[in-house]
N, C-alpha and C. Protein backbone atom coordinates (compact mmCIF):
# COMPACT_ATOMS: atom_id res chain seq x y z
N UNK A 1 -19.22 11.37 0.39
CA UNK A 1 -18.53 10.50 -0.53
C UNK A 1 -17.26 9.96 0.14
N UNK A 2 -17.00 8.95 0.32
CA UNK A 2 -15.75 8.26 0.98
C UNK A 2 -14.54 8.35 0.28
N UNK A 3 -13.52 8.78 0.70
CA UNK A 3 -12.29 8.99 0.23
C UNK A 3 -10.85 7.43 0.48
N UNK A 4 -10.93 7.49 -0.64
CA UNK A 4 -9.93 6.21 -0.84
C UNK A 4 -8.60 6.29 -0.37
N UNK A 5 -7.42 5.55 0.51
CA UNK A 5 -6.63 5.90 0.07
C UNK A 5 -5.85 4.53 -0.92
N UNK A 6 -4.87 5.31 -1.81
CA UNK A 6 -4.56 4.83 -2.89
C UNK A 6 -2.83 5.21 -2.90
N UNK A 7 -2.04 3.85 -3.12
CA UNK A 7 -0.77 3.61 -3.33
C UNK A 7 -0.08 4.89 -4.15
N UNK A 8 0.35 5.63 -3.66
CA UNK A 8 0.99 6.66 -4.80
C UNK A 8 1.43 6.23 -6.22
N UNK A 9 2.37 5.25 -6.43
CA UNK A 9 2.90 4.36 -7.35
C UNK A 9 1.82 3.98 -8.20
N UNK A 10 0.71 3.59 -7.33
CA UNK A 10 -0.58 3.17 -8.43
C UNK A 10 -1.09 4.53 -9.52
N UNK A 11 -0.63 5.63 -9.00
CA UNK A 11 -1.29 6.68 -9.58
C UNK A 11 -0.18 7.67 -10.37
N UNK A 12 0.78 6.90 -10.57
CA UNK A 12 2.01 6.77 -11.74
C UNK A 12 3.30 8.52 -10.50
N UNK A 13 3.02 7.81 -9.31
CA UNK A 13 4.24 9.01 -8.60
C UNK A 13 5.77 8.22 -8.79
N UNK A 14 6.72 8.60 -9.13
CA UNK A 14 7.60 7.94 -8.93
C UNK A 14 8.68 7.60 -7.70
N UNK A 15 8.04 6.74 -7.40
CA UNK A 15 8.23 6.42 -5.93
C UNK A 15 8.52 4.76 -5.47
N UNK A 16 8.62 3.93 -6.12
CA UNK A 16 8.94 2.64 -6.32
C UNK A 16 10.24 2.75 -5.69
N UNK A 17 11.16 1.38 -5.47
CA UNK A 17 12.61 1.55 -4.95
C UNK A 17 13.17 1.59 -5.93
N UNK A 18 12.75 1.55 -7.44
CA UNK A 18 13.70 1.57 -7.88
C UNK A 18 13.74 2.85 -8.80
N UNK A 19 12.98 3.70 -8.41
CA UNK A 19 12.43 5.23 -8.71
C UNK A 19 11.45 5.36 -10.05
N UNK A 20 10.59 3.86 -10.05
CA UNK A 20 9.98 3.76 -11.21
C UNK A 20 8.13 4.35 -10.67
N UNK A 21 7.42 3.65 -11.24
CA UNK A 21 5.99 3.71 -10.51
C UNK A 21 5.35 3.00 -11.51
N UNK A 22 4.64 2.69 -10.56
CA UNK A 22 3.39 0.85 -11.29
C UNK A 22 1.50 1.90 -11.54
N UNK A 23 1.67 2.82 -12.66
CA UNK A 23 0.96 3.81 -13.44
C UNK A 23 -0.17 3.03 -13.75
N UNK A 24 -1.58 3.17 -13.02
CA UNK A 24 -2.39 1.74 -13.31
C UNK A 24 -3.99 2.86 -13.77
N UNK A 25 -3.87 2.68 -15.05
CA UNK A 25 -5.01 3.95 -15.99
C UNK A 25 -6.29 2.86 -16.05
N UNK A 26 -7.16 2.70 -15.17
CA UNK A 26 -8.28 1.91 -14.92
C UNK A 26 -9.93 2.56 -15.17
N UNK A 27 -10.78 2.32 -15.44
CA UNK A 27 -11.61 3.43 -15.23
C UNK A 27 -12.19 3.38 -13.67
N UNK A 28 -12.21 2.83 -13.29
CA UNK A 28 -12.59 2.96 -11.55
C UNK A 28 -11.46 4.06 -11.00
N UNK A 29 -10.09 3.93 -10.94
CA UNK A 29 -9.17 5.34 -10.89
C UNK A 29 -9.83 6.10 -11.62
N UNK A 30 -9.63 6.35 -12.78
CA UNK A 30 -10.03 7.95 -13.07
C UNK A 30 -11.54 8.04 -12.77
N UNK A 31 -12.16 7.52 -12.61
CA UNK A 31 -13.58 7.96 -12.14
C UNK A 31 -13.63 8.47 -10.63
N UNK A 32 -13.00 7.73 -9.63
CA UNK A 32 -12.34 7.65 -8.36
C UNK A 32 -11.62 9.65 -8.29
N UNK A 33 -10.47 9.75 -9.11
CA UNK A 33 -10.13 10.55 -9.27
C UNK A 33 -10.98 11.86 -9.99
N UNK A 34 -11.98 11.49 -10.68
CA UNK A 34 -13.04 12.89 -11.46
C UNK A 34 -13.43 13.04 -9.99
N UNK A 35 -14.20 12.45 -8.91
CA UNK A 35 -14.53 12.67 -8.38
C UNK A 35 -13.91 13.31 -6.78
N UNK A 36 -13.09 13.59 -6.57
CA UNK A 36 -12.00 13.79 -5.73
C UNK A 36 -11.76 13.00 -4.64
N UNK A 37 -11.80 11.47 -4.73
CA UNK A 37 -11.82 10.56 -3.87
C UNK A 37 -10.70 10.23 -2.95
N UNK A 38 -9.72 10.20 -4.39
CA UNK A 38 -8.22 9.78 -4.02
C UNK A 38 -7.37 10.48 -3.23
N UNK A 39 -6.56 9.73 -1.68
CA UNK A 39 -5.26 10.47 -1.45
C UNK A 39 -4.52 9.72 -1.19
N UNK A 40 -3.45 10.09 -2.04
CA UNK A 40 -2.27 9.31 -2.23
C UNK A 40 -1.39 9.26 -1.19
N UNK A 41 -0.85 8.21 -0.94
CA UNK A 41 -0.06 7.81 0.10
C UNK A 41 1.20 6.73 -0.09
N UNK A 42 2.32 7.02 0.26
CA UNK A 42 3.53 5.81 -0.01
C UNK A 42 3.96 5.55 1.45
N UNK A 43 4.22 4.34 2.13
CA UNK A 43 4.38 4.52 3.55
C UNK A 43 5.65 3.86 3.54
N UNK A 44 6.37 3.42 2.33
CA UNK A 44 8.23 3.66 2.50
C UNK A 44 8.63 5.20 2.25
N UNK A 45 8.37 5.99 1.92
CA UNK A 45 8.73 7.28 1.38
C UNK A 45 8.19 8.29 2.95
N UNK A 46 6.98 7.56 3.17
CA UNK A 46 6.43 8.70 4.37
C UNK A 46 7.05 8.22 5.82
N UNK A 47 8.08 6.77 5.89
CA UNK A 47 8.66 6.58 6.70
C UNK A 47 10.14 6.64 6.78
N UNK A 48 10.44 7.36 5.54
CA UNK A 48 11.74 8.33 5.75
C UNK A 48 12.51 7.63 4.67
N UNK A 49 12.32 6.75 3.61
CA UNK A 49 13.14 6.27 2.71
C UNK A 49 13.12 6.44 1.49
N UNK A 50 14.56 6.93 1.37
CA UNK A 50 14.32 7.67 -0.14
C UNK A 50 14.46 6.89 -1.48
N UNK A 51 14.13 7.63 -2.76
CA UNK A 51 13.81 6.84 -3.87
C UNK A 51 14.81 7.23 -4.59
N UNK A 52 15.49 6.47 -5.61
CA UNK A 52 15.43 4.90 -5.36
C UNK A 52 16.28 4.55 -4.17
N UNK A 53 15.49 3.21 -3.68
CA UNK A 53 15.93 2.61 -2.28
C UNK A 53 16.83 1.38 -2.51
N UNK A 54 17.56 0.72 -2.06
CA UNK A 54 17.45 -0.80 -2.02
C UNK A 54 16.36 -1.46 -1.73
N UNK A 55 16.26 -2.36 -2.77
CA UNK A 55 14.74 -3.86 -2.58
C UNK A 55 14.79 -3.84 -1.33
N UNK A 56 13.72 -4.00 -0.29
CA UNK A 56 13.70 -4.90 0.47
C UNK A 56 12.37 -6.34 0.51
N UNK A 57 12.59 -6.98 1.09
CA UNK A 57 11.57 -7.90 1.21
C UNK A 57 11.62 -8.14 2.79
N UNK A 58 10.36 -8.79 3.08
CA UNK A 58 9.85 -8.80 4.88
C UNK A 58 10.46 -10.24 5.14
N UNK A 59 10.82 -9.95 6.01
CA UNK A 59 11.14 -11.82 6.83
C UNK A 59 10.73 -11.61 8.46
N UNK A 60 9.19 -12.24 8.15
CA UNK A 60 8.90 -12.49 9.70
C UNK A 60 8.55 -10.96 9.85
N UNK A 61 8.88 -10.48 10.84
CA UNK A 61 8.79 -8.95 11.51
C UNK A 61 9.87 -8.23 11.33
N UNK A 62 10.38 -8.65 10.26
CA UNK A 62 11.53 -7.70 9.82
C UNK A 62 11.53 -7.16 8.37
N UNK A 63 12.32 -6.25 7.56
CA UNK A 63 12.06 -5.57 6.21
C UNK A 63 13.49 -5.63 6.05
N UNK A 64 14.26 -6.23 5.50
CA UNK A 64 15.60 -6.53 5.01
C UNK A 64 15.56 -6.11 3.66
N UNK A 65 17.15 -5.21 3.33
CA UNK A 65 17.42 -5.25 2.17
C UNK A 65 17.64 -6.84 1.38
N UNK A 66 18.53 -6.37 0.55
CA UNK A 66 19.16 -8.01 -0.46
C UNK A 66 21.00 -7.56 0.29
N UNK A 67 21.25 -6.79 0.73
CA UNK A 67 22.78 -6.39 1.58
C UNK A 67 22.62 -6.84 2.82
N UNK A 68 20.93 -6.83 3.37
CA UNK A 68 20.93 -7.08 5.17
C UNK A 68 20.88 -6.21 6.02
N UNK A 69 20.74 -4.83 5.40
CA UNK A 69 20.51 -4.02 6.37
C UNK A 69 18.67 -4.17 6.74
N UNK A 70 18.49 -3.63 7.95
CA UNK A 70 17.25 -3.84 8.83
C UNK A 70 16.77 -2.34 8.29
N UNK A 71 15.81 -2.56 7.52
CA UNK A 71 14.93 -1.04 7.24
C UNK A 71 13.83 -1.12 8.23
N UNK A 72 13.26 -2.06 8.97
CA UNK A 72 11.98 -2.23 9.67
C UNK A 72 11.80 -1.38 10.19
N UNK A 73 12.41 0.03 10.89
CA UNK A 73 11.87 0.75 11.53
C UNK A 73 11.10 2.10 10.56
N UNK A 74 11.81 2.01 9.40
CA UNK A 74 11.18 2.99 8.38
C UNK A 74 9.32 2.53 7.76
N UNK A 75 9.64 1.34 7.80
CA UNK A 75 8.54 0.54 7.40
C UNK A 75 7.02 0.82 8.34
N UNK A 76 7.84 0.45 9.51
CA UNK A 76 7.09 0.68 10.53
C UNK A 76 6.33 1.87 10.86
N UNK A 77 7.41 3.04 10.88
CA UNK A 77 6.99 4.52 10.53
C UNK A 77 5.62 4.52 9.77
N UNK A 78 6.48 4.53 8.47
CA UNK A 78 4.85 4.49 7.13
C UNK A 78 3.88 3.79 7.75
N UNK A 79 3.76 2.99 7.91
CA UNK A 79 2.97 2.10 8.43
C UNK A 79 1.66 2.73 9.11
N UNK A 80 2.46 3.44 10.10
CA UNK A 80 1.66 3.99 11.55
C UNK A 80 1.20 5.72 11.14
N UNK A 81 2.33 5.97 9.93
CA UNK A 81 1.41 7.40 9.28
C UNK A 81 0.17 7.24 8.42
N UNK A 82 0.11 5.86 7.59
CA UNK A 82 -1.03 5.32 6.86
C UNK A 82 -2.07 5.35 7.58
N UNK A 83 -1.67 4.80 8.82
CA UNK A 83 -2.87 4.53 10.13
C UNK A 83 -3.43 5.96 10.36
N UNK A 84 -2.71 6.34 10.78
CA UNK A 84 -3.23 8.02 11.57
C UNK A 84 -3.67 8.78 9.96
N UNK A 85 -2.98 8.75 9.03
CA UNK A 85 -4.03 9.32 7.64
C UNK A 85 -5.27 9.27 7.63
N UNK A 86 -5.74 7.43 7.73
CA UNK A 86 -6.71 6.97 7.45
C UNK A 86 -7.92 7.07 8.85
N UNK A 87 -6.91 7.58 10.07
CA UNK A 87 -8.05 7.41 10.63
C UNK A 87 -8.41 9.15 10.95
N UNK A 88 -7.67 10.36 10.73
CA UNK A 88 -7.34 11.70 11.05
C UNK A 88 -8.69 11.54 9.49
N UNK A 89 -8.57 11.10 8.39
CA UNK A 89 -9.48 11.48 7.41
C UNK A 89 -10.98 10.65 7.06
N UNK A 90 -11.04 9.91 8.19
CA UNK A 90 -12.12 8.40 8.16
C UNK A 90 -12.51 7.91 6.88
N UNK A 91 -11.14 7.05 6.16
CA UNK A 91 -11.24 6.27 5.69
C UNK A 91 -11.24 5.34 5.91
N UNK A 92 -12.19 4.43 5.37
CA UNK A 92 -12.32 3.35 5.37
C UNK A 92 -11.81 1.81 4.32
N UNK A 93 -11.52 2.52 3.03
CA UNK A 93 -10.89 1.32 1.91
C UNK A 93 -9.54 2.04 1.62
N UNK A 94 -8.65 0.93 1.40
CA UNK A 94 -7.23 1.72 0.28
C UNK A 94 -7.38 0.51 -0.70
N UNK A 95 -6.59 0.47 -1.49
CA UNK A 95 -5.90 0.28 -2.31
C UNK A 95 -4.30 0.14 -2.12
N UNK A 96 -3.80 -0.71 -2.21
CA UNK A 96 -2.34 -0.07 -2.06
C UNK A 96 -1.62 -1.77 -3.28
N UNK A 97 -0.26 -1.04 -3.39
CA UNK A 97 0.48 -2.19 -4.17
C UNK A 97 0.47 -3.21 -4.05
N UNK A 98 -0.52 -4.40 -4.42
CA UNK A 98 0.31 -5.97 -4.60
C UNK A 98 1.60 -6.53 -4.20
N UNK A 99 1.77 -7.00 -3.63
CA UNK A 99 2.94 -8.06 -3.08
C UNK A 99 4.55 -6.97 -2.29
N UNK A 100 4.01 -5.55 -2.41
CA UNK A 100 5.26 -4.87 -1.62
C UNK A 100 5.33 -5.37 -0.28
N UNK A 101 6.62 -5.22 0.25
CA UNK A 101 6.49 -5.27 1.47
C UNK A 101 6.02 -4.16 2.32
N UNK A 102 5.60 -3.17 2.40
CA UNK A 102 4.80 -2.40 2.78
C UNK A 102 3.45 -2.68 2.51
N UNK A 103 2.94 -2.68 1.49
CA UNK A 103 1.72 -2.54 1.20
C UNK A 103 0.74 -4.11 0.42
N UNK A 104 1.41 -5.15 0.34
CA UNK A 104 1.05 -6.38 -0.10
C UNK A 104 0.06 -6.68 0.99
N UNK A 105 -1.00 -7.28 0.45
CA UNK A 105 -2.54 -7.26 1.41
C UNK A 105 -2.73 -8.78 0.93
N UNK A 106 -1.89 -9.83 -0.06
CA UNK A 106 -2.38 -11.08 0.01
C UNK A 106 -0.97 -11.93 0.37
N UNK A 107 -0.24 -11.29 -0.65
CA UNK A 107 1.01 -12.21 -1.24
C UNK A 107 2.50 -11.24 -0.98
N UNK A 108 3.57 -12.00 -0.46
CA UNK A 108 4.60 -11.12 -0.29
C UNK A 108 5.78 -11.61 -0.79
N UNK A 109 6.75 -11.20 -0.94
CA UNK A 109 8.02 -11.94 -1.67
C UNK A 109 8.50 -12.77 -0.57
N UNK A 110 9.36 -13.35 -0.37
CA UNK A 110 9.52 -14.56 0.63
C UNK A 110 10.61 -14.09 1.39
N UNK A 111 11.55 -13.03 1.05
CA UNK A 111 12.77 -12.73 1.77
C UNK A 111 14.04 -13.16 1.39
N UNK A 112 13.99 -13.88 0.28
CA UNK A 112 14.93 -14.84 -0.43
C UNK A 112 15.25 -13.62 -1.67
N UNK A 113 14.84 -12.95 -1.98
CA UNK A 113 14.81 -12.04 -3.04
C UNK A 113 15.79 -13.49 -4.35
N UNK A 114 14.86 -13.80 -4.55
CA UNK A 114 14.40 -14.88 -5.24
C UNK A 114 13.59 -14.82 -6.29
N UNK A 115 12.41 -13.79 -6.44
CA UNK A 115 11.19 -13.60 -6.52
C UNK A 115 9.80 -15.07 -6.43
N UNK A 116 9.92 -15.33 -5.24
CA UNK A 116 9.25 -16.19 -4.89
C UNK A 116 8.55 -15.31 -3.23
N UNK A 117 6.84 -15.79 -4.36
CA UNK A 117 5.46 -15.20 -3.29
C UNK A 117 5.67 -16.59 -2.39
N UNK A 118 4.78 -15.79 -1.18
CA UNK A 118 4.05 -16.71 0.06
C UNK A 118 2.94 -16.01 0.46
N UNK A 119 2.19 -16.81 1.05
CA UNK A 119 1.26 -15.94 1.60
C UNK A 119 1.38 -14.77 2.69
N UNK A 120 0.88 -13.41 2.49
CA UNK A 120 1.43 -12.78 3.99
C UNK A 120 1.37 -11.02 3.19
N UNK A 121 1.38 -10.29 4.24
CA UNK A 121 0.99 -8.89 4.45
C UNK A 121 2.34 -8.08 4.78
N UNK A 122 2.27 -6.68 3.86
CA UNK A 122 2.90 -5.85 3.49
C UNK A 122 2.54 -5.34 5.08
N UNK A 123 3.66 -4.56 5.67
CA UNK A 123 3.21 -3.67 7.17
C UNK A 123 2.34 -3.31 6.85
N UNK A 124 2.32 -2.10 6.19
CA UNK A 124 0.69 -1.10 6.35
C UNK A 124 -0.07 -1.76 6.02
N UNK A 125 -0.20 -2.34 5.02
CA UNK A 125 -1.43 -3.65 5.01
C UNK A 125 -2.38 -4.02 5.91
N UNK A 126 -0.94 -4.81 6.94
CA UNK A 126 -1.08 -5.26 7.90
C UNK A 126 -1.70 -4.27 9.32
N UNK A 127 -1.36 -3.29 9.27
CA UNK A 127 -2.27 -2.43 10.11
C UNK A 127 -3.13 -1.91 9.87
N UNK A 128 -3.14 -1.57 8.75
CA UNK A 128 -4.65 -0.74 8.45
C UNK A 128 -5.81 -1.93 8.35
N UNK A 129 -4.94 -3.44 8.21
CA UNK A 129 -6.39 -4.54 8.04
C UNK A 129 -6.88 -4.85 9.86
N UNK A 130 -5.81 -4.64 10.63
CA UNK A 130 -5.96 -4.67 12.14
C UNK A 130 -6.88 -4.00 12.64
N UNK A 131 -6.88 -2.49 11.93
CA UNK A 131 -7.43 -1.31 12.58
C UNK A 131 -9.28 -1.38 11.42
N UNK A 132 -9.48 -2.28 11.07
CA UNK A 132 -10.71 -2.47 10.25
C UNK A 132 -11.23 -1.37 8.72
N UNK A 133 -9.93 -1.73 8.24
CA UNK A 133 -9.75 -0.91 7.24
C UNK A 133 -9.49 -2.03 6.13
N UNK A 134 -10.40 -1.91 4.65
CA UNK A 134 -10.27 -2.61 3.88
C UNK A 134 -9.92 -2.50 2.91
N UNK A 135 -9.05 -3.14 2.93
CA UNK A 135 -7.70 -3.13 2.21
C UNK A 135 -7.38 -4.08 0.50
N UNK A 136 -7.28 -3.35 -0.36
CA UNK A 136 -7.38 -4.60 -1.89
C UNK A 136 -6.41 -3.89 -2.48
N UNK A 137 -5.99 -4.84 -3.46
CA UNK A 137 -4.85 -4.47 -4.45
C UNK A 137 -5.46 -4.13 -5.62
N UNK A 138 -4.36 -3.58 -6.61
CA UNK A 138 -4.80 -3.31 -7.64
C UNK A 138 -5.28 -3.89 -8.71
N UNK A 139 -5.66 -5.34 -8.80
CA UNK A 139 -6.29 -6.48 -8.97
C UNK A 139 -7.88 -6.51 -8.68
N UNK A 140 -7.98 -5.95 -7.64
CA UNK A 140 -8.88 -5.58 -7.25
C UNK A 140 -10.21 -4.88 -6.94
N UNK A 141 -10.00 -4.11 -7.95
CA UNK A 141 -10.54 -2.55 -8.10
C UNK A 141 -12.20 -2.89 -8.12
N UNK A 142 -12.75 -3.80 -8.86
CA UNK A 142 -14.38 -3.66 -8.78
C UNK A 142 -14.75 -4.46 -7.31
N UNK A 143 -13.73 -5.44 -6.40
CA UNK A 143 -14.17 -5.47 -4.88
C UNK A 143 -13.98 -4.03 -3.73
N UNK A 144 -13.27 -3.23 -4.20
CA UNK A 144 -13.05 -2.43 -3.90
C UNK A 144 -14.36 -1.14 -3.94
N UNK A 145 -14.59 -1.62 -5.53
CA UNK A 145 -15.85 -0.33 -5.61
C UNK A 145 -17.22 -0.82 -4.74
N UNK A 146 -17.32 -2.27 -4.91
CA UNK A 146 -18.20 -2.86 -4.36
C UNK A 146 -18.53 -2.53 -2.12
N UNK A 147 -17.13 -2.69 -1.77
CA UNK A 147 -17.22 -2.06 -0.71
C UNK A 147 -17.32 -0.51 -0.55
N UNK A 148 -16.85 0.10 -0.89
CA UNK A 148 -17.13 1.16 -1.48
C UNK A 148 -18.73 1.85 -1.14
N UNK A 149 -19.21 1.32 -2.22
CA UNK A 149 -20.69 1.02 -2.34
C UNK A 149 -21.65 1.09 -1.24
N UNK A 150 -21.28 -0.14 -0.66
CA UNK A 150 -22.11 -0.95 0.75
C UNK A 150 -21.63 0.11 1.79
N UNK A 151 -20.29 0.79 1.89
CA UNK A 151 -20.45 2.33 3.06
C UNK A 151 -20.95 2.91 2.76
N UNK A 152 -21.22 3.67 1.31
CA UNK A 152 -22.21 4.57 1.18
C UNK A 152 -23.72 4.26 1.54
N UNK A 153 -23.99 3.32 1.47
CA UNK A 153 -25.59 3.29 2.14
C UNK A 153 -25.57 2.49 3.61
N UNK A 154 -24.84 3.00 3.93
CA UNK A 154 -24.89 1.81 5.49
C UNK A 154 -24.98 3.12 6.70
């Protein structure tokens, strides 16, 4: 049975920057979860930043607060522990948060902390989609089961 990994925040940890969590009660999660699929993962928290954080948003190859400090190397961290998770446990799909800068897999805030999307990828996103790992938001959940699916019989 293939093991997911899944945004901590999605699975109500409080771990958000602003020490909240985006608690998403779906039946694909708890079915996911009856079955012991899920391991949770936050790759701002597992790259050394604590909760609550300052916002940041990505600009380019960088992870800026809304003050200007450069978090990118924490980012980066998570990033590369998501990687080695997913590949130390051979997973193959996550899940992770919508539009974070860590973990946004379509749409990202623009850097303007504005709240204005563009198109573009959260780091870990962005590596785990490098390293052929498929990656959907929580929007997402029946493309998700659907791949899902197609590994189990392949």
């Amino acid at each position: 049975m293939e093991k997911i990994l899944i945004s901590s925040c999605l699975l109500g940890q409080a771990v958000r920057y602003d020490g909240g969590h985006n608690l998403l009660q779906d039946e694909w999660m708890l079915r996911w979860q009856r079955e012991g699929r899920i391991v949770a993962f936050c790759p701002e928290c597992a790259g050394g930043l604590p909760t609550p954080r300052p916002a940041a948003e990505r600009v380019g190859d960088l992870v800026l607060t809304a003050q200007g400090e450069d978090v990118t190397a924490a980012f980066r961290l998570g990033a590369q522990k998501a990687l080695t998770l997913v590949q130390e446990q051979g997973i193959k799909v996550a899940i992770l948060k919508a539009r974070s800068p860590s973990c946004g897999n379509q749409q990202i805030y623009d850097g303007s902390f504005s709240k204005r999307l563009i198109a573009g990828r959260g780091m870990a996103a962005e590596l785990l989609l490098a390293a052929g790992i498929s990656v959907f938001n929580e929007t997402e959940l029946a493309e998700a089961a659907t791949r899902l699916a197609q590994l189990e019989v392949e």
